[in-house]
N, C-alpha and C. Protein backbone atom coordinates (compact mmCIF):
# COMPACT_ATOMS: atom_id res chain seq x y z
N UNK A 1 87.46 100.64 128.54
CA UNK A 1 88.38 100.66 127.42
C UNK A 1 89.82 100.56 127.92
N UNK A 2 90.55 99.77 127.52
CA UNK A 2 92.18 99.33 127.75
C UNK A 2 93.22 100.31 126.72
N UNK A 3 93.72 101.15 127.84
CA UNK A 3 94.33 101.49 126.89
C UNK A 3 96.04 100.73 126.76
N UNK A 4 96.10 101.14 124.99
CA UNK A 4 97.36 100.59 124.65
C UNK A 4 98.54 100.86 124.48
N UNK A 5 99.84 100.61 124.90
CA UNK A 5 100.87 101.23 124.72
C UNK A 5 101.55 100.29 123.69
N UNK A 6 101.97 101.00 122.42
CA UNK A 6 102.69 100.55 121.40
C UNK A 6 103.81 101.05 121.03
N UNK A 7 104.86 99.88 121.36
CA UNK A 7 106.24 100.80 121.09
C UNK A 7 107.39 100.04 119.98
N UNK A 8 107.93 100.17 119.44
CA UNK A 8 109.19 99.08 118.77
C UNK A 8 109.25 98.05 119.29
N UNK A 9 109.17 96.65 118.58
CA UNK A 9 109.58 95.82 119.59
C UNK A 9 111.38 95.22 120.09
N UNK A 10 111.04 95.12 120.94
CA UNK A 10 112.26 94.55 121.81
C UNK A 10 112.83 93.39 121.80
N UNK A 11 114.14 92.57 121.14
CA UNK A 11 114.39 91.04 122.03
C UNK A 11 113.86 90.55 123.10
N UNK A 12 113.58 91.42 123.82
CA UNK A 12 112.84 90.91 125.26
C UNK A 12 110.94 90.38 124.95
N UNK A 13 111.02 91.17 124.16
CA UNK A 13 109.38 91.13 124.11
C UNK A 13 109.46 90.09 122.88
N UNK A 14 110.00 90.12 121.90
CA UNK A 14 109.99 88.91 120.72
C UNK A 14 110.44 87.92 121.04
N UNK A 15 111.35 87.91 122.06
CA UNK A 15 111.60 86.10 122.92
C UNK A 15 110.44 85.85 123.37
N UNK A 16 109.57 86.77 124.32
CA UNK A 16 108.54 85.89 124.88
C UNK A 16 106.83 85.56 123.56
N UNK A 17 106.89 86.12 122.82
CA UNK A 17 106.02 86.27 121.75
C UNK A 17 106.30 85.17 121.34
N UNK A 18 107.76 84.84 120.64
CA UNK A 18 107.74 83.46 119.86
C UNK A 18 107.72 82.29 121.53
N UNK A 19 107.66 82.41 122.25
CA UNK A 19 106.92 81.25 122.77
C UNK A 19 105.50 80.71 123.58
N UNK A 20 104.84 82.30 123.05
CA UNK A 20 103.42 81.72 123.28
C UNK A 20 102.65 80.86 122.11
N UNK A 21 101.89 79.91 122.65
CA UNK A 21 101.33 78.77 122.46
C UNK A 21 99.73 79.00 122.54
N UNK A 22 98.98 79.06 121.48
CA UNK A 22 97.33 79.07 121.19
C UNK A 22 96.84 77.74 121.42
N UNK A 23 95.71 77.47 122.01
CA UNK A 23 94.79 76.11 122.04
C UNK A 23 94.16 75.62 120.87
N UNK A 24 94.10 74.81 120.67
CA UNK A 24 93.51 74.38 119.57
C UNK A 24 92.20 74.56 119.46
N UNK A 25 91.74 74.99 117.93
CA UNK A 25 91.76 75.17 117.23
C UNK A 25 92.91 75.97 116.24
N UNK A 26 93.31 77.24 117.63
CA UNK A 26 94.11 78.20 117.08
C UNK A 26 95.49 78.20 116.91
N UNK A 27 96.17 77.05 116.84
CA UNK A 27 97.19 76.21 117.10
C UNK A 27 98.06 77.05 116.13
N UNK A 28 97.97 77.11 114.75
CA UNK A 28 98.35 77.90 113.83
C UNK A 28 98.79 79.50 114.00
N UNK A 29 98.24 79.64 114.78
CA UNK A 29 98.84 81.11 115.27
C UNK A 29 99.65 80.85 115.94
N UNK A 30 100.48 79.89 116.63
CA UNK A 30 101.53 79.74 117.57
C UNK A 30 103.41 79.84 117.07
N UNK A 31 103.57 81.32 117.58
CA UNK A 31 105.43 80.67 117.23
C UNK A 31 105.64 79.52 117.27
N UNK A 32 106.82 79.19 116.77
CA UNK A 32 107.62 77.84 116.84
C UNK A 32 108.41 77.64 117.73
N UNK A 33 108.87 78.86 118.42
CA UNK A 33 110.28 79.25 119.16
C UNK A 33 111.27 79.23 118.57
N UNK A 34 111.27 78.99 116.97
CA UNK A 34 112.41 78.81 116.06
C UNK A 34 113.41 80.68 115.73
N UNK A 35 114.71 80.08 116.00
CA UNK A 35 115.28 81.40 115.59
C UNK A 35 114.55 82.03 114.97
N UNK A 36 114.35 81.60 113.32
CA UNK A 36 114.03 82.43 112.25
C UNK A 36 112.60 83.18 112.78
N UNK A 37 111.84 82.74 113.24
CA UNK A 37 110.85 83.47 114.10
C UNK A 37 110.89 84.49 114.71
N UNK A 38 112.29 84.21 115.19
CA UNK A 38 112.48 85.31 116.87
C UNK A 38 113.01 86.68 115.63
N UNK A 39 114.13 86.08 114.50
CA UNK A 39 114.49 87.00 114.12
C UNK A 39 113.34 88.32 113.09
N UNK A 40 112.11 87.30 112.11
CA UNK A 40 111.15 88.36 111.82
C UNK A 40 110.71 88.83 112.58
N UNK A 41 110.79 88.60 114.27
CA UNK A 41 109.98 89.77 115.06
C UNK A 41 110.75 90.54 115.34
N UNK A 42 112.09 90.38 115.00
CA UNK A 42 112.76 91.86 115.42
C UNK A 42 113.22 92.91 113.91
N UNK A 43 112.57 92.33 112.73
CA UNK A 43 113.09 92.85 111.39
C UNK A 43 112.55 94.04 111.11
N UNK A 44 111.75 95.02 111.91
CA UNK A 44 111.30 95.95 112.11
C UNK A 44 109.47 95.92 111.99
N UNK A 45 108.91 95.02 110.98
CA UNK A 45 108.12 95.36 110.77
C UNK A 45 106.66 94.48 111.67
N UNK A 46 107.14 94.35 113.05
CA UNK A 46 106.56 93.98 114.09
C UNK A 46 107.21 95.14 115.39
N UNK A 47 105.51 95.13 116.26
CA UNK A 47 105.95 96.00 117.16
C UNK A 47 105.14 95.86 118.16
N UNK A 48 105.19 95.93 119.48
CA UNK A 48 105.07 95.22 120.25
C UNK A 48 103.33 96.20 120.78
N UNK A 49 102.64 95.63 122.28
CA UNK A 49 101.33 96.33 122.63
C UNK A 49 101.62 95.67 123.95
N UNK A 50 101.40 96.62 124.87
CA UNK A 50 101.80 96.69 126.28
C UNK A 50 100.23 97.18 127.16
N UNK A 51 99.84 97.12 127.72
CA UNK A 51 98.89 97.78 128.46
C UNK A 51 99.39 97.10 130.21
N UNK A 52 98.95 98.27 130.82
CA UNK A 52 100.05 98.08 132.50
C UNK A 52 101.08 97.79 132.74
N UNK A 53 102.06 98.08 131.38
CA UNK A 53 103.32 97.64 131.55
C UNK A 53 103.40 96.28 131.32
N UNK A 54 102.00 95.33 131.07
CA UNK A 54 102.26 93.86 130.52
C UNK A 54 102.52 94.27 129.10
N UNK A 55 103.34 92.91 128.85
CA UNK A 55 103.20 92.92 127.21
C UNK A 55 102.23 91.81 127.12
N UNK A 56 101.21 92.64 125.75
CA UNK A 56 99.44 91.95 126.00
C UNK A 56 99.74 91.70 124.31
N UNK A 57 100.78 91.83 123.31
CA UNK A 57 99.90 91.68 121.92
C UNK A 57 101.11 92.20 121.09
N UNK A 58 101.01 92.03 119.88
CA UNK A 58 101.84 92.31 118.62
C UNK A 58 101.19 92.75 117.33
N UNK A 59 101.42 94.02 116.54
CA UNK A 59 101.21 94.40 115.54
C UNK A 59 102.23 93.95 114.56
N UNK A 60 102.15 93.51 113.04
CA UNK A 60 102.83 93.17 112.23
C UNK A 60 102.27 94.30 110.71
N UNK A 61 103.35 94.76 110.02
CA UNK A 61 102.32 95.77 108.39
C UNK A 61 103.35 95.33 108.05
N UNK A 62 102.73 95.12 106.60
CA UNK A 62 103.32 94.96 105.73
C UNK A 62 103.67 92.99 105.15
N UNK A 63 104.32 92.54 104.56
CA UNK A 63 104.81 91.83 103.68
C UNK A 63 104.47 90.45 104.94
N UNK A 64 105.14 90.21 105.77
CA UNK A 64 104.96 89.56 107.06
C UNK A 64 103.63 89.36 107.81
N UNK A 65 102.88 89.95 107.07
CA UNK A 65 101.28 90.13 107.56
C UNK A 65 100.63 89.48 106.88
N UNK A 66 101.38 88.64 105.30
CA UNK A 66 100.62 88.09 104.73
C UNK A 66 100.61 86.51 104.75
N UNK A 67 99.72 85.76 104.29
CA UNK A 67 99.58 84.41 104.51
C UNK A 67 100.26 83.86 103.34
N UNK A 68 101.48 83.24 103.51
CA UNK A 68 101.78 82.43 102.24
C UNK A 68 101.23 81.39 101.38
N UNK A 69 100.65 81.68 100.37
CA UNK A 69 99.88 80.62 99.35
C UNK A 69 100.32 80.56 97.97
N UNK A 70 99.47 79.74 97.72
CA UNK A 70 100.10 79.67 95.72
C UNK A 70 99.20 80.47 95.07
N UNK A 71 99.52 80.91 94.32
CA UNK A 71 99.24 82.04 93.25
C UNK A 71 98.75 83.00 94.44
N UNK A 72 99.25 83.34 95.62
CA UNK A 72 98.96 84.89 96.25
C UNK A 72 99.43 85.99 95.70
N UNK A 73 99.70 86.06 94.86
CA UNK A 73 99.88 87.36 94.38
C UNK A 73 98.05 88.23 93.68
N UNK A 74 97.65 87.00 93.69
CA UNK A 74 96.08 87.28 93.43
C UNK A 74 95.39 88.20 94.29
N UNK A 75 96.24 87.88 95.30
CA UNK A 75 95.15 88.32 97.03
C UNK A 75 96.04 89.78 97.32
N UNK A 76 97.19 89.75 97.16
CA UNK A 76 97.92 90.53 97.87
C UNK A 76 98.60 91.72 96.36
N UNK A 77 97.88 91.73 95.62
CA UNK A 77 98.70 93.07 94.61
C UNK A 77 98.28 94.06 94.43
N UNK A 78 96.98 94.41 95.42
CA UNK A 78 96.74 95.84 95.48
C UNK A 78 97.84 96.39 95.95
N UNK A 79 98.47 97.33 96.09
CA UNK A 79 99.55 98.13 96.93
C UNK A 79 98.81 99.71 97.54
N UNK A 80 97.32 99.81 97.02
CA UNK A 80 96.44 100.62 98.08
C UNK A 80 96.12 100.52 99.37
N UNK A 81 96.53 99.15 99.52
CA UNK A 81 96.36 98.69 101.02
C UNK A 81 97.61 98.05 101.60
N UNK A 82 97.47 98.02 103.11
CA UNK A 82 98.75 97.67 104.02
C UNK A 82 98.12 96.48 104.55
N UNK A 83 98.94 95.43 104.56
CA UNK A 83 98.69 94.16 105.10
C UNK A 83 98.78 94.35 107.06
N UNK A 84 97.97 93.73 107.64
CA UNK A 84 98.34 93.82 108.74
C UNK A 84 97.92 92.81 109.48
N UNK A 85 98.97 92.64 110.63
CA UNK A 85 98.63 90.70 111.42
C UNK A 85 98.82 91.49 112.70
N UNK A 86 98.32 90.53 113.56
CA UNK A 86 97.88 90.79 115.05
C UNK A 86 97.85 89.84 115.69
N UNK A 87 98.64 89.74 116.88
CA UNK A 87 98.31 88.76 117.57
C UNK A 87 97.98 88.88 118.87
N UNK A 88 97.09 88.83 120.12
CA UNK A 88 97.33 88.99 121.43
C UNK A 88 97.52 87.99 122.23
N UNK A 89 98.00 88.17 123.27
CA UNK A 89 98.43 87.17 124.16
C UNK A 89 97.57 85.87 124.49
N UNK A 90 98.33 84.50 124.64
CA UNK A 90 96.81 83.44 124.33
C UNK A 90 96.24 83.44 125.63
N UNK A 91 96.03 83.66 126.89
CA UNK A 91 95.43 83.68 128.02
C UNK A 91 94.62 85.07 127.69
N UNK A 92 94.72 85.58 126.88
CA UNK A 92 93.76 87.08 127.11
C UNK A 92 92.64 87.14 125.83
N UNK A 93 92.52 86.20 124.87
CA UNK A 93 91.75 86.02 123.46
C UNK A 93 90.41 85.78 124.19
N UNK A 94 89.28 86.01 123.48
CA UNK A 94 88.28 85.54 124.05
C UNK A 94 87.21 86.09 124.87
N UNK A 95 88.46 87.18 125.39
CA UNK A 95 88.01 87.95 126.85
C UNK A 95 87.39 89.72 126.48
N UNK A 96 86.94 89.95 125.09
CA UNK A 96 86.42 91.37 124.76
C UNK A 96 87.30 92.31 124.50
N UNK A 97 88.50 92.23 123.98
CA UNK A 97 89.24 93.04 123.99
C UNK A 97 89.72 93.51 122.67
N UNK A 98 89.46 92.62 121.77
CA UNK A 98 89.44 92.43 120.18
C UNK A 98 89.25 93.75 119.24
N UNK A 99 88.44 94.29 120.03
CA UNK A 99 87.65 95.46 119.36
C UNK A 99 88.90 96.77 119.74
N UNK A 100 89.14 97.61 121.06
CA UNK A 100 90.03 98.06 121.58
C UNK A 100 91.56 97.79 120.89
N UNK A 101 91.87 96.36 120.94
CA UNK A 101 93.21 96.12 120.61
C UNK A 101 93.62 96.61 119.10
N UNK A 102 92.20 96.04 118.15
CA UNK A 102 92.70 96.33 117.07
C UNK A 102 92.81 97.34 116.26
N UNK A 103 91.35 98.30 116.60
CA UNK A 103 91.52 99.95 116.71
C UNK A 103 92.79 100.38 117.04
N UNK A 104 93.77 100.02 118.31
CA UNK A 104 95.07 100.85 118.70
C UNK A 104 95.88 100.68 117.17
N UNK A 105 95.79 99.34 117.12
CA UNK A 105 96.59 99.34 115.72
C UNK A 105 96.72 100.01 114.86
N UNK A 106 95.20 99.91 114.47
CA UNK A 106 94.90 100.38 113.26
C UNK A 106 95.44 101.81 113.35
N UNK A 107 95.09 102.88 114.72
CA UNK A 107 95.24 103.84 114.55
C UNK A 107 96.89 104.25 114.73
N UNK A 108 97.41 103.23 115.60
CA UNK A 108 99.21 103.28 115.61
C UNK A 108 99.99 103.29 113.83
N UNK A 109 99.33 102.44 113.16
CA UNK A 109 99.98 102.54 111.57
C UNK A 109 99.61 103.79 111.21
N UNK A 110 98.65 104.26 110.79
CA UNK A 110 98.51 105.72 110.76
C UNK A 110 98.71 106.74 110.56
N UNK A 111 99.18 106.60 112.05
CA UNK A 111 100.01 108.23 112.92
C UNK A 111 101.34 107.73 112.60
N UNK A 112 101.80 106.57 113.13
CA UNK A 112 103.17 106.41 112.63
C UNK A 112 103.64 106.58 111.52
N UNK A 113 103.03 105.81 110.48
CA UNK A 113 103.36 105.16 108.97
C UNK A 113 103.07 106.18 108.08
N UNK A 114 101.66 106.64 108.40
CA UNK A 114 100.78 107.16 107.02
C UNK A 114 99.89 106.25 106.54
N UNK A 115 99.96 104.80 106.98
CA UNK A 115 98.82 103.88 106.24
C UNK A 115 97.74 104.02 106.24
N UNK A 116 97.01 104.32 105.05
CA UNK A 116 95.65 104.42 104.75
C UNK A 116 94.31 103.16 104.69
N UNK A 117 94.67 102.62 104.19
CA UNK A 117 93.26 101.17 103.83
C UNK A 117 93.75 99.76 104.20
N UNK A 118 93.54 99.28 105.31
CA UNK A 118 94.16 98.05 105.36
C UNK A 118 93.77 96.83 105.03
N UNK A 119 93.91 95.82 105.25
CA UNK A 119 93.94 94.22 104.34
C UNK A 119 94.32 93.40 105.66
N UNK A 120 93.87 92.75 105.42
CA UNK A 120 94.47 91.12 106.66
C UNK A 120 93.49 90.18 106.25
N UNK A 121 94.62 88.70 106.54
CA UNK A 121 93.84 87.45 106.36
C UNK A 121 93.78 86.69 107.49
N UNK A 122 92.90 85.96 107.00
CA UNK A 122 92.25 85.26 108.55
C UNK A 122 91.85 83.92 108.42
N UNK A 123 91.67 82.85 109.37
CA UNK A 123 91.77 81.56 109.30
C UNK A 123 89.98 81.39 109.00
N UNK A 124 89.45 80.60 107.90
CA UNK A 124 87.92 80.94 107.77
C UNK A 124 87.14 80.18 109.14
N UNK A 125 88.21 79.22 109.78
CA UNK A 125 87.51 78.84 111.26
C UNK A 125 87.37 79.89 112.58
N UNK A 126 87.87 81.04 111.95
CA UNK A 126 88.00 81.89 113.53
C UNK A 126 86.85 82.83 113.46
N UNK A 127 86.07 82.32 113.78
CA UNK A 127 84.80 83.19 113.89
C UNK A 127 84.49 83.96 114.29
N UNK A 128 85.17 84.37 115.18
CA UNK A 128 85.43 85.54 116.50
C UNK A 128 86.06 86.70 116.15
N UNK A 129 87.06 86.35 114.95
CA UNK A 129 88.15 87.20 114.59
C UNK A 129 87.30 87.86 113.50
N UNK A 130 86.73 86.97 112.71
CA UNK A 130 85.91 87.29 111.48
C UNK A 130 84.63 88.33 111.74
N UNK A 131 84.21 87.97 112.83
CA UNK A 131 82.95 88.91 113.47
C UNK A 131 83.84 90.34 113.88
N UNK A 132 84.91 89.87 114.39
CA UNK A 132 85.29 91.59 114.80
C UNK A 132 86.00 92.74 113.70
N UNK A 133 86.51 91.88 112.90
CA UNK A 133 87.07 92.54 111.65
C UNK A 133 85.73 93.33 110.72
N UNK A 134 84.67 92.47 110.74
CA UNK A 134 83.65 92.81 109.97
C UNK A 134 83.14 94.33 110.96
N UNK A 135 82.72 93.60 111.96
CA UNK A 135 82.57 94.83 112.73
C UNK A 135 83.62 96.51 112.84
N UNK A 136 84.67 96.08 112.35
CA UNK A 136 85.97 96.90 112.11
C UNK A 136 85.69 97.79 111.06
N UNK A 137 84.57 97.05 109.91
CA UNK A 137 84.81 97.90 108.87
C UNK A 137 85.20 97.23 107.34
N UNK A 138 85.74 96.12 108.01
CA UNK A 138 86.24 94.83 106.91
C UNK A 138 85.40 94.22 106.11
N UNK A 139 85.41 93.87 104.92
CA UNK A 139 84.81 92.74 104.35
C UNK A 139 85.34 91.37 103.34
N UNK A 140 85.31 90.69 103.73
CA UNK A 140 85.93 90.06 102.85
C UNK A 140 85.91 89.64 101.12
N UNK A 141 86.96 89.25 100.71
CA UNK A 141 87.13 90.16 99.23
C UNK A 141 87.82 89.30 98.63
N UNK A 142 88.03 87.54 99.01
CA UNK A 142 88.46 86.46 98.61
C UNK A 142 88.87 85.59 99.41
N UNK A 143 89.34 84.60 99.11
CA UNK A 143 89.77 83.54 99.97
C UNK A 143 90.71 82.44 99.26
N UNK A 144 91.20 81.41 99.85
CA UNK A 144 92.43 80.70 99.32
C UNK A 144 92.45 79.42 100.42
N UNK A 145 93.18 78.86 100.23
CA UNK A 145 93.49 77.48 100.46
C UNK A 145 94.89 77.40 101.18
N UNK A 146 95.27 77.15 101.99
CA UNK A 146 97.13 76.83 102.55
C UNK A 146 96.76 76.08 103.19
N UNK A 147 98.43 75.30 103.14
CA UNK A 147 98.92 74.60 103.53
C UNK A 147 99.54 74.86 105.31
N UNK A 148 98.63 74.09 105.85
CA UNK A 148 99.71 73.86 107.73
C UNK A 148 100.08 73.03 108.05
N UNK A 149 101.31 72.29 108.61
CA UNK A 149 101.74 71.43 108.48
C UNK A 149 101.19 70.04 107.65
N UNK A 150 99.67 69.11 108.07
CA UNK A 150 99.01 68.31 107.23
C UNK A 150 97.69 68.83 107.17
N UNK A 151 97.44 69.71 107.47
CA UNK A 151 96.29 70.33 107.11
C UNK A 151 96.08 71.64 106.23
N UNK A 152 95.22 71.58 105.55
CA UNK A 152 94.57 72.64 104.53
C UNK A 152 93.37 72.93 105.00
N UNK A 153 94.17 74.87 105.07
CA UNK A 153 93.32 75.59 106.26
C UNK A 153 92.94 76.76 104.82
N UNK A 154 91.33 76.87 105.29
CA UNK A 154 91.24 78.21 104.25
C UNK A 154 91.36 79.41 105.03
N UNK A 155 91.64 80.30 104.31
CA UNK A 155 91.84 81.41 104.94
C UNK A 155 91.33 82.80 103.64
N UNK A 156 90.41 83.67 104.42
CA UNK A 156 89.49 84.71 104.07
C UNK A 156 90.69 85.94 103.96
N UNK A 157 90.68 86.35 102.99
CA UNK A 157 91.41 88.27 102.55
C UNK A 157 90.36 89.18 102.81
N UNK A 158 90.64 89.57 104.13
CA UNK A 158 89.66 90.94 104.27
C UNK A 158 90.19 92.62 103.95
N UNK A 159 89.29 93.06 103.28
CA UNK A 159 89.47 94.76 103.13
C UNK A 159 89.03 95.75 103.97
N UNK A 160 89.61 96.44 104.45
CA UNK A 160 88.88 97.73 104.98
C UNK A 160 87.65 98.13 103.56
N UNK A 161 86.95 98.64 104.11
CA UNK A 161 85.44 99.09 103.28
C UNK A 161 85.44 101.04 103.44
């Protein structure tokens, strides 16, 4: 088990975040390196995940966690639940850690926040992500259609259960 260190994030740590780069398929999870990027990772409601003093990953709650679509207000108007996005480092996906990483989270909002029942959406091609969320506790509880650059990607609204 890896453990995680989660702290505020840093300019230092949100410069290098917005320029990691996912392989395709997962291409869509990739910063842009665009200011406006660099600046929602420092707007508070991202925070950084360190293990050995690497920085390995990013927690996001709240509003920023959600997937922009048309008519989302469908998906996203419970206010019983906290939206939450995750990302880990793209050389480290893949590698079993999914389970560990996202538990820290879950349990970092928590203790920090007070958040009770959480919510996150997910790309319906990531199968990996979808298996571990379920395994988390999640189920999914709708789905939607967006827009990525020329592609229309669906993407699954999962609930904590």
């Amino acid at each position: 088990m890896t453990k995680y260190l989660i702290k505020d994030m840093t300019r230092t740590a949100a410069e290098q975040i917005n320029e990691w780069t996912y392989a395709e398929p997962y291409s869509l999870y990739s910063m842009s390196g665009d200011p406006d990027d660099l600046e929602e990772l420092m707007d508070g409601s991202y925070v950084a995940v360190y293990a050995n003093d690497q920085l390995v990953g990013y927690f996001c709650y709240g509003k920023h966690a959600q997937v922009p679509a048309g008519k989302r207000e469908l998906y996203y108007e419970d206010t019983a639940y906290t939206d939450i996005g995750l990302g880990l480092r793209p050389a480290l996906t893949g590698s079993g850690r999914g389970h560990d990483f996202l538990t820290a989270g879950l349990k970092f909002g928590r203790q920090r926040y007070g958040f009770g029942k959480y919510r996150l959406s997910v790309a319906g091609f990531n199968e990996r992500a979808i298996r571990l969320y379920e395994q988390a506790g999640f189920e999914k509880t709708g789905s939607f259609v967006n827009q990525a650059g020329e592609k229309n990607i669906q993407f699954f609204v999962m609930k904590q259960v």
